[in-house]
Protein backbone atom coordinates (compact mmCIF):
# COMPACT_ATOMS: atom_id res chain seq x y z
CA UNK A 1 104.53 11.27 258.88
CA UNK A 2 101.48 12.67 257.73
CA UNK A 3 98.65 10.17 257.32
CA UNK A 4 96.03 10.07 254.27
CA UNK A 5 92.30 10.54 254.85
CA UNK A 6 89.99 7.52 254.36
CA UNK A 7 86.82 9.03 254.92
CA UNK A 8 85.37 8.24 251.81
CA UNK A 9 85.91 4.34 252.56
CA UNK A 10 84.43 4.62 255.68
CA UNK A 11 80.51 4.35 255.24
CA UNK A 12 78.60 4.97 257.78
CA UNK A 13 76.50 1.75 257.26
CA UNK A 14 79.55 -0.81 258.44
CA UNK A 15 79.62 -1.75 261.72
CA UNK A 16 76.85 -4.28 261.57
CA UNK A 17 77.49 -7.65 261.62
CA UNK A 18 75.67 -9.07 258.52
CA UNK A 19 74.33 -12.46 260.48
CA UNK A 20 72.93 -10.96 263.56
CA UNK A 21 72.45 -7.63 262.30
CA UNK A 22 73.80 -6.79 265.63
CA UNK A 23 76.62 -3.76 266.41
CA UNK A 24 80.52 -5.20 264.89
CA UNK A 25 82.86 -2.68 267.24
CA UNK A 26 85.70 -4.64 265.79
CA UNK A 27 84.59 -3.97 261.89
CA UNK A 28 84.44 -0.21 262.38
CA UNK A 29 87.53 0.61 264.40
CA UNK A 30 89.39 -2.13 261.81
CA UNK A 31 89.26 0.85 259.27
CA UNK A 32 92.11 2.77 260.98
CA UNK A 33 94.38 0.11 262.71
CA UNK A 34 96.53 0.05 259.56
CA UNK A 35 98.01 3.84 260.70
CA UNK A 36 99.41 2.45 263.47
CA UNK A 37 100.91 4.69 266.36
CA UNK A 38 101.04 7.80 265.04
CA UNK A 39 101.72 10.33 268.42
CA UNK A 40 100.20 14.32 267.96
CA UNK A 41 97.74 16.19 268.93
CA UNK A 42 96.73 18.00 265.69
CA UNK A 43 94.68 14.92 264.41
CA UNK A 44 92.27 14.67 268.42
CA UNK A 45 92.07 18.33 268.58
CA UNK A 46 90.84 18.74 265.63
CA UNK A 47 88.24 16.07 265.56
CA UNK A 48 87.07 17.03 269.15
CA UNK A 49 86.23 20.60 267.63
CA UNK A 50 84.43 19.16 264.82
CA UNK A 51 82.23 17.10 268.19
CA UNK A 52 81.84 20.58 270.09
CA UNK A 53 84.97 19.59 272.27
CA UNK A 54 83.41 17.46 274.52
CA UNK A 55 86.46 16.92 276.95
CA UNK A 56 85.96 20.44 277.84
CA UNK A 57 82.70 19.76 279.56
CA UNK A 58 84.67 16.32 281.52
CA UNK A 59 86.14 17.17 285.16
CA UNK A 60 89.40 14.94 285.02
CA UNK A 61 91.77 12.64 286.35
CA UNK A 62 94.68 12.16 284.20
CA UNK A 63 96.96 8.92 284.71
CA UNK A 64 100.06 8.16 283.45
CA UNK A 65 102.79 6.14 283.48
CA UNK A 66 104.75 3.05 282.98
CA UNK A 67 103.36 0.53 285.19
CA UNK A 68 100.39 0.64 287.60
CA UNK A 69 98.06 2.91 285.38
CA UNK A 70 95.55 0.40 285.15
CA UNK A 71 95.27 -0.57 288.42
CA UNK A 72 95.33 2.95 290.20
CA UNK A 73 92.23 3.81 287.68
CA UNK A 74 90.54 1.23 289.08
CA UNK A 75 90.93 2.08 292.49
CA UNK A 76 90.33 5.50 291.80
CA UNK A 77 87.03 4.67 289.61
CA UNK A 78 85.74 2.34 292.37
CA UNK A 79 86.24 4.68 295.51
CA UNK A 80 84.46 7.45 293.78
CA UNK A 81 81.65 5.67 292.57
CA UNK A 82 81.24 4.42 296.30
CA UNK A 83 81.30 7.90 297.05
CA UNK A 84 78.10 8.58 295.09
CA UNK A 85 79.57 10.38 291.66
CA UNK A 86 78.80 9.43 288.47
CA UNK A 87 82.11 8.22 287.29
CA UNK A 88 83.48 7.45 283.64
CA UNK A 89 86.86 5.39 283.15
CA UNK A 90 88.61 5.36 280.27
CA UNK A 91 91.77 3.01 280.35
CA UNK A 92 93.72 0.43 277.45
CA UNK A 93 94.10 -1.76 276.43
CA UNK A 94 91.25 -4.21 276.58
CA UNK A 95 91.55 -7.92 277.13
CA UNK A 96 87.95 -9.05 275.15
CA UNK A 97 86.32 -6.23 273.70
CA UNK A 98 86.76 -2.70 273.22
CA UNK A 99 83.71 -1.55 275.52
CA UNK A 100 85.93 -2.26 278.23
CA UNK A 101 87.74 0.68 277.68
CA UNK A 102 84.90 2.90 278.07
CA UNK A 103 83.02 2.32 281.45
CA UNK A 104 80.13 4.32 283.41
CA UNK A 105 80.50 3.55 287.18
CA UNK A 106 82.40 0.27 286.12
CA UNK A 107 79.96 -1.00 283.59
CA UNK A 108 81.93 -1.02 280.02
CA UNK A 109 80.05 0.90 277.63
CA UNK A 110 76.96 -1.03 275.71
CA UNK A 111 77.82 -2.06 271.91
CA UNK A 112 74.80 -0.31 271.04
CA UNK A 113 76.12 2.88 272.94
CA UNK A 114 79.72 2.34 271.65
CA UNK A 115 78.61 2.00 267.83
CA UNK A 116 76.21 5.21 267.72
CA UNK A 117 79.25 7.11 269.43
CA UNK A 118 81.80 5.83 266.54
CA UNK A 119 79.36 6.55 263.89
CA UNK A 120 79.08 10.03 265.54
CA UNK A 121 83.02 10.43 265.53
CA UNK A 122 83.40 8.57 262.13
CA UNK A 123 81.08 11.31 260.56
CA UNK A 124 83.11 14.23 261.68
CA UNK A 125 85.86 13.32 260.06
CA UNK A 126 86.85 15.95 257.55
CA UNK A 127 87.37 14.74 254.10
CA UNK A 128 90.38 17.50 253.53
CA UNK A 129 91.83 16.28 256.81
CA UNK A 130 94.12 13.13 257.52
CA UNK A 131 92.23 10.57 259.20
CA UNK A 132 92.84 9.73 262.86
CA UNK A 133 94.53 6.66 263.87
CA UNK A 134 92.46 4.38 265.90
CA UNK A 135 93.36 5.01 269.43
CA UNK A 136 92.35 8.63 268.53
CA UNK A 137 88.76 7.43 267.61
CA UNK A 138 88.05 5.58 270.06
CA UNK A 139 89.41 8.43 272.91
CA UNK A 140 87.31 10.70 270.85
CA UNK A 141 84.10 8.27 271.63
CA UNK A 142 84.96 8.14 275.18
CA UNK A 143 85.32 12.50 275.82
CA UNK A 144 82.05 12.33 273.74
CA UNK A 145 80.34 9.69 276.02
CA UNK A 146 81.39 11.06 279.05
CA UNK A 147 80.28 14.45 278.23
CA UNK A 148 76.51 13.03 276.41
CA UNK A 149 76.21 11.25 280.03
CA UNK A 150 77.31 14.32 282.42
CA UNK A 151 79.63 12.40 284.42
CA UNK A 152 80.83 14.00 287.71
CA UNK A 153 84.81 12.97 286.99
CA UNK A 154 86.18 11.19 284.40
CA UNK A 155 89.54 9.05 285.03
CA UNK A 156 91.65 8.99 282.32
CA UNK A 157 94.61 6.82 281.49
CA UNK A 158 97.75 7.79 279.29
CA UNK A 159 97.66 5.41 276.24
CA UNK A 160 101.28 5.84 275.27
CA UNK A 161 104.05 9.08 276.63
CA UNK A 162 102.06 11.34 277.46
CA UNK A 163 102.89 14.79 276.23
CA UNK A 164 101.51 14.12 272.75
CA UNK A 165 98.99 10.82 273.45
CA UNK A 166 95.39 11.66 272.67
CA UNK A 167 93.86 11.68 276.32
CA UNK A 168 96.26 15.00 276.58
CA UNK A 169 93.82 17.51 275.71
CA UNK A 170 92.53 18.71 278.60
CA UNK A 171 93.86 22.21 280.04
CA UNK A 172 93.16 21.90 283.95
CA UNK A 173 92.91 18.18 285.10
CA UNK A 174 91.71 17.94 288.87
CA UNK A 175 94.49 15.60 289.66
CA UNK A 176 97.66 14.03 287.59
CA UNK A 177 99.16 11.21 288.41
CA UNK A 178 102.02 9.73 287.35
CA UNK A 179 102.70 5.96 288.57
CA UNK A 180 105.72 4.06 288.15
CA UNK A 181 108.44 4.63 285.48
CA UNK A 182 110.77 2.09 283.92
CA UNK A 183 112.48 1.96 280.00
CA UNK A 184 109.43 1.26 278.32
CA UNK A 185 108.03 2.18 274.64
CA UNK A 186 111.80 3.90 273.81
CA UNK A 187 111.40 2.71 270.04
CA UNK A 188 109.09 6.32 270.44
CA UNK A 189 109.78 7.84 273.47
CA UNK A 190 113.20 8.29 273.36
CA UNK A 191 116.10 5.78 274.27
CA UNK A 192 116.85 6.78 277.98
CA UNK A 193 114.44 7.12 281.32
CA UNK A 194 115.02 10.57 280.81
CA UNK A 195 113.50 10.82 277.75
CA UNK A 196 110.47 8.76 278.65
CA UNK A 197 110.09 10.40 281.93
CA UNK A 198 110.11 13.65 280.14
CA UNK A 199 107.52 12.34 277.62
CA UNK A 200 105.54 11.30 280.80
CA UNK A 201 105.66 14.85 282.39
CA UNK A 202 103.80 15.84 279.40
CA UNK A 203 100.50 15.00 281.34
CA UNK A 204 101.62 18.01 283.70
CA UNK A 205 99.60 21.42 283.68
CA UNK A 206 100.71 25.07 285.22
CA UNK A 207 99.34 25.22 288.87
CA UNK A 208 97.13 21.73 288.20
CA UNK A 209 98.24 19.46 291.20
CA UNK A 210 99.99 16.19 290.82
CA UNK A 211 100.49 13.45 292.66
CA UNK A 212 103.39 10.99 291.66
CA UNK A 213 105.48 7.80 292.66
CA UNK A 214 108.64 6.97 293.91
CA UNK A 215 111.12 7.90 291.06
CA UNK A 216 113.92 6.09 289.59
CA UNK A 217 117.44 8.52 290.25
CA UNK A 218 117.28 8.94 285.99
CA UNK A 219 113.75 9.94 285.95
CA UNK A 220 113.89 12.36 289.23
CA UNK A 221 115.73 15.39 288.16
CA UNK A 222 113.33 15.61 284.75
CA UNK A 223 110.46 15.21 286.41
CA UNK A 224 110.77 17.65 289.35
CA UNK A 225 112.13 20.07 287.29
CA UNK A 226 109.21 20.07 285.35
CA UNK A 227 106.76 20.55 288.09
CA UNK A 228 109.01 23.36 289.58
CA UNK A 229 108.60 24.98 285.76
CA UNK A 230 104.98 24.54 286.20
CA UNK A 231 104.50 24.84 289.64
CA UNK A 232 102.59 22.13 290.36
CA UNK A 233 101.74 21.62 293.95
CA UNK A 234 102.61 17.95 294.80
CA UNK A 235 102.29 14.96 296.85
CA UNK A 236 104.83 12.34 296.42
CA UNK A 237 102.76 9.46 298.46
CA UNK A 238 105.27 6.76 299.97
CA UNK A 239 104.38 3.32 299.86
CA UNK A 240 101.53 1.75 302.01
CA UNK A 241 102.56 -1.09 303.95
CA UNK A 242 101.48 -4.75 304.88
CA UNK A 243 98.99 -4.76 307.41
CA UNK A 244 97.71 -8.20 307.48
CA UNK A 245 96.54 -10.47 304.72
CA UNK A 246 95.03 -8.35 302.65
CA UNK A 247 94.78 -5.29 304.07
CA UNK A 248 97.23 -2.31 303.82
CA UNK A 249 98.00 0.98 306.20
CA UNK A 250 98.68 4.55 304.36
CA UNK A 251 100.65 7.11 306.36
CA UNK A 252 100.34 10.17 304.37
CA UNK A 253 103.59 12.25 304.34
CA UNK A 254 103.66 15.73 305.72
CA UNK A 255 102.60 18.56 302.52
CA UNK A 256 101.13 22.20 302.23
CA UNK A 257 98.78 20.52 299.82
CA UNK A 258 96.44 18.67 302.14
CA UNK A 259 96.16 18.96 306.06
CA UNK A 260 97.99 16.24 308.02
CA UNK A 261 95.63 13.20 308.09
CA UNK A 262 95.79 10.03 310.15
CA UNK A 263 96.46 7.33 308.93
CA UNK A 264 94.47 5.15 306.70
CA UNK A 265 93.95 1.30 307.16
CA UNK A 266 92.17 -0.54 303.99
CA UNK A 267 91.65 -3.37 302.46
CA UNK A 268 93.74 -4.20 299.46
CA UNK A 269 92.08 -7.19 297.21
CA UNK A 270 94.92 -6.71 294.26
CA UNK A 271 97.94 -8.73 294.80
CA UNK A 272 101.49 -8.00 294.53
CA UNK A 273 103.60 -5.76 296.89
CA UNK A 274 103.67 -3.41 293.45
CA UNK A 275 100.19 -2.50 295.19
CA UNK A 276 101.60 -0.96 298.16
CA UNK A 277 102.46 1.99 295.47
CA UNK A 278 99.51 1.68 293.34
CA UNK A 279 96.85 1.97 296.54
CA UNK A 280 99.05 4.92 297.79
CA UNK A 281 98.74 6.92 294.81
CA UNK A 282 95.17 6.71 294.71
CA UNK A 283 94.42 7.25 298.15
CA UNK A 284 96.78 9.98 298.08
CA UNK A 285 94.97 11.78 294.60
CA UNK A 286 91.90 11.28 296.78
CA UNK A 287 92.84 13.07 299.54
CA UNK A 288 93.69 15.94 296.57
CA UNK A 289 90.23 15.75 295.42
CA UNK A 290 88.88 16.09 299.61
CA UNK A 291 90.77 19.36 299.50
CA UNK A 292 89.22 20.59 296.60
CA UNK A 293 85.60 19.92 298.19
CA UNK A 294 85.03 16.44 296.60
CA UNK A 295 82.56 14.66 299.32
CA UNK A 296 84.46 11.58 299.84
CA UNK A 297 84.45 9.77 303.29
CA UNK A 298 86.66 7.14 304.48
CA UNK A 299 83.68 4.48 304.28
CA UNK A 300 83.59 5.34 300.91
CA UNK A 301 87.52 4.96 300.24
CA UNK A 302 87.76 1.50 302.41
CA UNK A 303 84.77 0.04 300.69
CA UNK A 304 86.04 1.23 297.10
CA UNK A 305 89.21 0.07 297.94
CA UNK A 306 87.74 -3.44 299.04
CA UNK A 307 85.41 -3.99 295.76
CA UNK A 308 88.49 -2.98 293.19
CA UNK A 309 88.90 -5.22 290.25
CA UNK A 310 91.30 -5.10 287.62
CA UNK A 311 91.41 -8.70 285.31
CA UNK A 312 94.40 -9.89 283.67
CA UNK A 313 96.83 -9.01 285.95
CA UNK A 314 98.06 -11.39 289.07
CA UNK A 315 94.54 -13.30 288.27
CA UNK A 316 93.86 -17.08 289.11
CA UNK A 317 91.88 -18.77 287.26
CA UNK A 318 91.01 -22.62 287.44
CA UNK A 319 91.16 -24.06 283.89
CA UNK A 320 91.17 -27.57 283.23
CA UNK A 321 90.65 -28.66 287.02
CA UNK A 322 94.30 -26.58 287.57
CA UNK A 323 95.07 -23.42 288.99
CA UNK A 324 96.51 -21.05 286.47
CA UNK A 325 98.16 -17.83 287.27
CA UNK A 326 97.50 -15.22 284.54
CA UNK A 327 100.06 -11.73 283.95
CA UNK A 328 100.61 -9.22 281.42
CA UNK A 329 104.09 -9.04 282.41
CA UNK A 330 104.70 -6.93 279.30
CA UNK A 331 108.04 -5.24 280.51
CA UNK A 332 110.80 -5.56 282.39
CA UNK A 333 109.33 -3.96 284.80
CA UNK A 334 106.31 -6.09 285.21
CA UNK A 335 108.19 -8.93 285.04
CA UNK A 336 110.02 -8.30 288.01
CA UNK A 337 106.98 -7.36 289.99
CA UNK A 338 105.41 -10.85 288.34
CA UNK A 339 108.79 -12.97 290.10
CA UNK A 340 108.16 -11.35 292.73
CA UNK A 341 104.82 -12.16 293.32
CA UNK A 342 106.14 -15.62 292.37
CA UNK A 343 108.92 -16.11 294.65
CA UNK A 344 106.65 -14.96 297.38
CA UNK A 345 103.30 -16.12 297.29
CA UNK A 346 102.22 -19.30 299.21
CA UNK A 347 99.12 -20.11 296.41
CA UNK A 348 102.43 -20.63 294.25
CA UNK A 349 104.06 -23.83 293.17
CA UNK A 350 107.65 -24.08 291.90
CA UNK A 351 109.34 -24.97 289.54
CA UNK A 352 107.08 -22.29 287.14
CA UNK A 353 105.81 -23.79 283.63
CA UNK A 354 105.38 -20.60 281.71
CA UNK A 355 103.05 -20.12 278.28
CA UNK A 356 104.48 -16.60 277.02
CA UNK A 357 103.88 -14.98 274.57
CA UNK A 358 105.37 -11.30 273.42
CA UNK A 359 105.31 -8.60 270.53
CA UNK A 360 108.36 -7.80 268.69
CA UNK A 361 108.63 -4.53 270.32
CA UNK A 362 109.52 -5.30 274.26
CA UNK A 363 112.82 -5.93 275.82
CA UNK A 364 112.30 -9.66 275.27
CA UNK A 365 115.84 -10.60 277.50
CA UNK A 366 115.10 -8.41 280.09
CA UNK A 367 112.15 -10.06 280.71
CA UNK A 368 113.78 -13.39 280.34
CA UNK A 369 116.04 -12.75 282.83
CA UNK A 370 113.32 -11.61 285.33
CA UNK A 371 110.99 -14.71 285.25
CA UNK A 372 112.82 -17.67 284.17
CA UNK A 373 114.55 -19.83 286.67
CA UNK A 374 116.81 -23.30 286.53
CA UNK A 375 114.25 -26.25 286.34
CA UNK A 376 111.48 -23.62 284.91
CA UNK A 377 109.83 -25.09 281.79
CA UNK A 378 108.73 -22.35 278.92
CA UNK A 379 106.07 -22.76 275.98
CA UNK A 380 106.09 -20.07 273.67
CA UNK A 381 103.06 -19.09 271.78
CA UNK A 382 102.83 -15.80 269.08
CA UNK A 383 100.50 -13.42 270.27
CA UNK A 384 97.59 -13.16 267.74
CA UNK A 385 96.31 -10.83 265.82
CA UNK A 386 99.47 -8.30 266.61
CA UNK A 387 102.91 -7.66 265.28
CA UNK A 388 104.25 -10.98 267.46
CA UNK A 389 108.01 -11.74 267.91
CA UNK A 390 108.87 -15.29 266.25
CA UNK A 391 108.26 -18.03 268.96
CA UNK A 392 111.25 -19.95 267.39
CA UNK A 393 113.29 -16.90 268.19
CA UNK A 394 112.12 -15.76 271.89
CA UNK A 395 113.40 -19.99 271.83
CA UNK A 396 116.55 -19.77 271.08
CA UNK A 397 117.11 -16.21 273.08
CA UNK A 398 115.21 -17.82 276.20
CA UNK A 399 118.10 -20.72 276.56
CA UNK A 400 120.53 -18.27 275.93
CA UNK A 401 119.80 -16.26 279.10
CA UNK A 402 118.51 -19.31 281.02
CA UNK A 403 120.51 -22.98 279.47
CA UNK A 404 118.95 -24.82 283.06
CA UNK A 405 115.25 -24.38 281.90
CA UNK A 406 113.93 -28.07 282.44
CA UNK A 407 112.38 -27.60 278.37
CA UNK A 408 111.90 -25.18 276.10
CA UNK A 409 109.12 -25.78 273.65
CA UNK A 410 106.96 -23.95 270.72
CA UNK A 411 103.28 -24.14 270.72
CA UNK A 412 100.73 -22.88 267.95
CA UNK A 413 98.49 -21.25 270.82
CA UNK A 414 97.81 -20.67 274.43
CA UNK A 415 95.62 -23.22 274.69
CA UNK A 416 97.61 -26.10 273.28
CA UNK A 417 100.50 -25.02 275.42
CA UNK A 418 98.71 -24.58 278.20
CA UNK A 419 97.39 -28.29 278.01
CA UNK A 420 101.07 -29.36 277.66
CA UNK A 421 102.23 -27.57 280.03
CA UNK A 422 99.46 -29.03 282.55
CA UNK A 423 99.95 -32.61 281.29
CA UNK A 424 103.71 -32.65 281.43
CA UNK A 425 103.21 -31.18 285.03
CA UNK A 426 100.66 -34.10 286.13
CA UNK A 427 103.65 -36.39 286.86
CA UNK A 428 105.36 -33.96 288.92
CA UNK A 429 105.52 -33.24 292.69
CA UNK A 430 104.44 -29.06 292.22
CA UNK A 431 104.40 -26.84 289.43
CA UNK A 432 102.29 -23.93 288.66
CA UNK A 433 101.51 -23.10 285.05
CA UNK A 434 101.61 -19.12 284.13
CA UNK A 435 100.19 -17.49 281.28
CA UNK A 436 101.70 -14.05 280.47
CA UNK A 437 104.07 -11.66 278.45
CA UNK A 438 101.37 -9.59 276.58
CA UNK A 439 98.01 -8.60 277.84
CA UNK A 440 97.04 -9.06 273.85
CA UNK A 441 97.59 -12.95 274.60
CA UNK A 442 96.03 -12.95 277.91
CA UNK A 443 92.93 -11.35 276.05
CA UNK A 444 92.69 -13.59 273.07
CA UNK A 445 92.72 -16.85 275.31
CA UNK A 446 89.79 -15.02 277.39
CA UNK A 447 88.16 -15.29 273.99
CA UNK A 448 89.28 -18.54 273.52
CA UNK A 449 88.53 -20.14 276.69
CA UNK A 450 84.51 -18.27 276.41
CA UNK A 451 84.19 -20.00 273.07
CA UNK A 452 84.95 -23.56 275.00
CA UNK A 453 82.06 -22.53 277.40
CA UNK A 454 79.39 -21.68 274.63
């Protein structure tokens, strides 16, 4: 579908909230939301020319992915910074604001910065042209920033697929990655792993190393064909394992890519045994970038390791005097690794009282039948400001798959079923209330809950 052009209803003056007379990210990046999704390249490329191509000036890691991106970014932006490079990340979605997206050695991007860079993008848009869709504006704001502020390396994550998302415009990335793949985003990627996989191998360039995860038996054949096609030298990092609380061992496998190293013991401050694969592929891509005459000693990797953060996902918080255990859990996938978590943790308390909320285009029984257990009680909650699957009917669907839940109620918001959930748990025993299903939600009641604090 081709999209229209809107430049002429974009003025350059908007973006300035009329009160304050301070920077409104939200009001200029509103202007192309309405186009959606919209996967190419034509619209990015274009627009980057128009900005002097900026990414071609950005040394890069390129992420994708189904699950993990996020969190192997993290690690990877950390370690280098403690390294001593001057390191962008560029990841999505956010949970508050949109400068998280757009970070200099872990600092998200200033509003000032962020609005000057938008109005710089904004302006380039060609009248004759049609208009990019958001995502593409803001990844065009984030080559240009990273570029305007000479970073070292840049790490990059895959919005959506990869082969045609807008972070794919870069010829010879340092390092890709591709984490862990599950059925995810078929409505555009195609119905089968295969398809998706194939979609993900689209991050993949001739001769360009990659490092990648354990592969599902669907997803294997597609994607090592592809880096035979391509020859792509490759690491295909096994999982680190448990050392002792909080701290993990990597035993790098043998490869022509990098020399045999010893192993590596580190600290590992993200929970979840989904981690064990996460912290392997990033230690592993940084052994890559050691070969390639990056300057990156193990202090540097243990220490990066130790000071990771990444919010929103397996997070406690303590909100109304009561532990709360937050999760995107946005797939299937996730919600496995969430139950997991769950069913294994010692900070948890069973039976679960979950506040979900999802959008209308996940695999709403699969993840049903991951999390929800007999004697569970569920709130469900729309997820605001997004295309949110009917509370009413994630309901009737949830008792469907799970008839023992203890109740099964609908809320207006997070926070009202959150206090319900917490006040029907007071009389009992143990419980642990858990917020997740969309990192959309998880964002909007960090909003929420800041606004209780002001």
């Amino acid at each position: 579908m081709q999209l229209p052009n809107i430049f002429q209803s974009v003025p350059l003056s908007l973006g300035f909230d009329s009160a304050s007379g301070s920077p409104n990210i939200d009001a200029l990046l509103e202007q192309f939301s309405h186009f959606g999704v919209q996967l190419g390249l034509e619209r990015i490329q274009r627009l980057l020319a128009d900005l002097g191509n900026p990414q071609q000036q950005v040394r890069i890691i390129h992420v994708a992915g189904s699950n993990g991106k996020g969190s192997v970014c993290a690690y990877l932006s950390s370690v280098l910074m403690e390294a001593g490079y001057r390191v962008g990340r560029y990841t999505s979605p956010h949970l508050v604001s949109w400068n998280e997206r757009i970070c200099l050695n872990e600092t998200p991007i200033s509003s000032a910065d962020l609005h000057q860079l938008l109005l710089q993008v904004i302006a380039a848009i060609r009248e004759s042209e049609e208009t990019p869709t958001q995502f593409e504006v803001i990844t065009a704001a984030a080559w240009l920033y990273f570029a305007q502020q000479q970073v070292d390396i840049a790490v990059m994550e895959v919005g959506l697929g990869g082969r045609l998302d807008a972070t794919n415009v870069c010829d010879r990335p340092l390092v890709s990655v591709i984490t862990s793949l599950s059925r995810e985003h078929w409505q555009r990627l195609g119905p089968t792993l295969a398809d998706i996989s194939r979609e993900k191998a689209g991050i993949l360039k001739p001769n360009c190393p990659a490092v990648i995860a354990p592969l599902p038996p669907e997803a294997e054949p597609v994607i090592k064909q592809r880096l035979a096609e391509l020859n792509c030298p490759t690491l295909f990092p096994p999982p680190a394992y448990p050392h002792s609380p909080n701290w993990a061992v990597y035993s790098p496998p043998p490869s022509s890519l990098i020399p045999p190293p010893s192993s590596l013991q580190f600290p590992l401050p993200l929970p979840g045994a989904h981690q064990l694969i996460n912290s392997a592929l990033a230690i592993a891509t940084v052994q890559v970038l050691q070969q390639q005459g990056w300057k990156i000693p193990e202090a540097a990797i243990v220490s990066g390791m130790a000071k990771t953060q990444w919010p929103g996902r397996l997070q406690w918080i303590t909100w109304q005097n009561q532990p709360v255990l937050i999760d995107g859990a946005h797939n299937p996938a996730a919600a496995i690794a969430l139950r997991h978590y769950i069913d294994h943790s010692e900070k948890v308390r069973q039976p679960i009282h979950w506040v979900m909320g999802m959008l209308t285009t996940k695999d709403h029984a699969d993840v049903f039948k991951a999390l929800l257990r007999k004697g569970d009680r569920l709130y469900l909650v729309p997820v605001p400001d997004h295309l949110s699957a009917e509370p009413e009917a994630l309901a009737k669907l949830a008792l469907e798959i799970c008839p023992d839940l203890a109740s099964c109620e609908v809320c207006e918001d997070a926070i009202a079923a959150l206090h319900t959930a917490i006040k029907t748990g007071a009389d009992s025993a143990a419980f642990t209330p858990v917020l997740c299903g969309s990192l959309y939600l998880i964002g909007h009641f960090f909003r929420d809950i800041a606004r209780e604090d002001c």
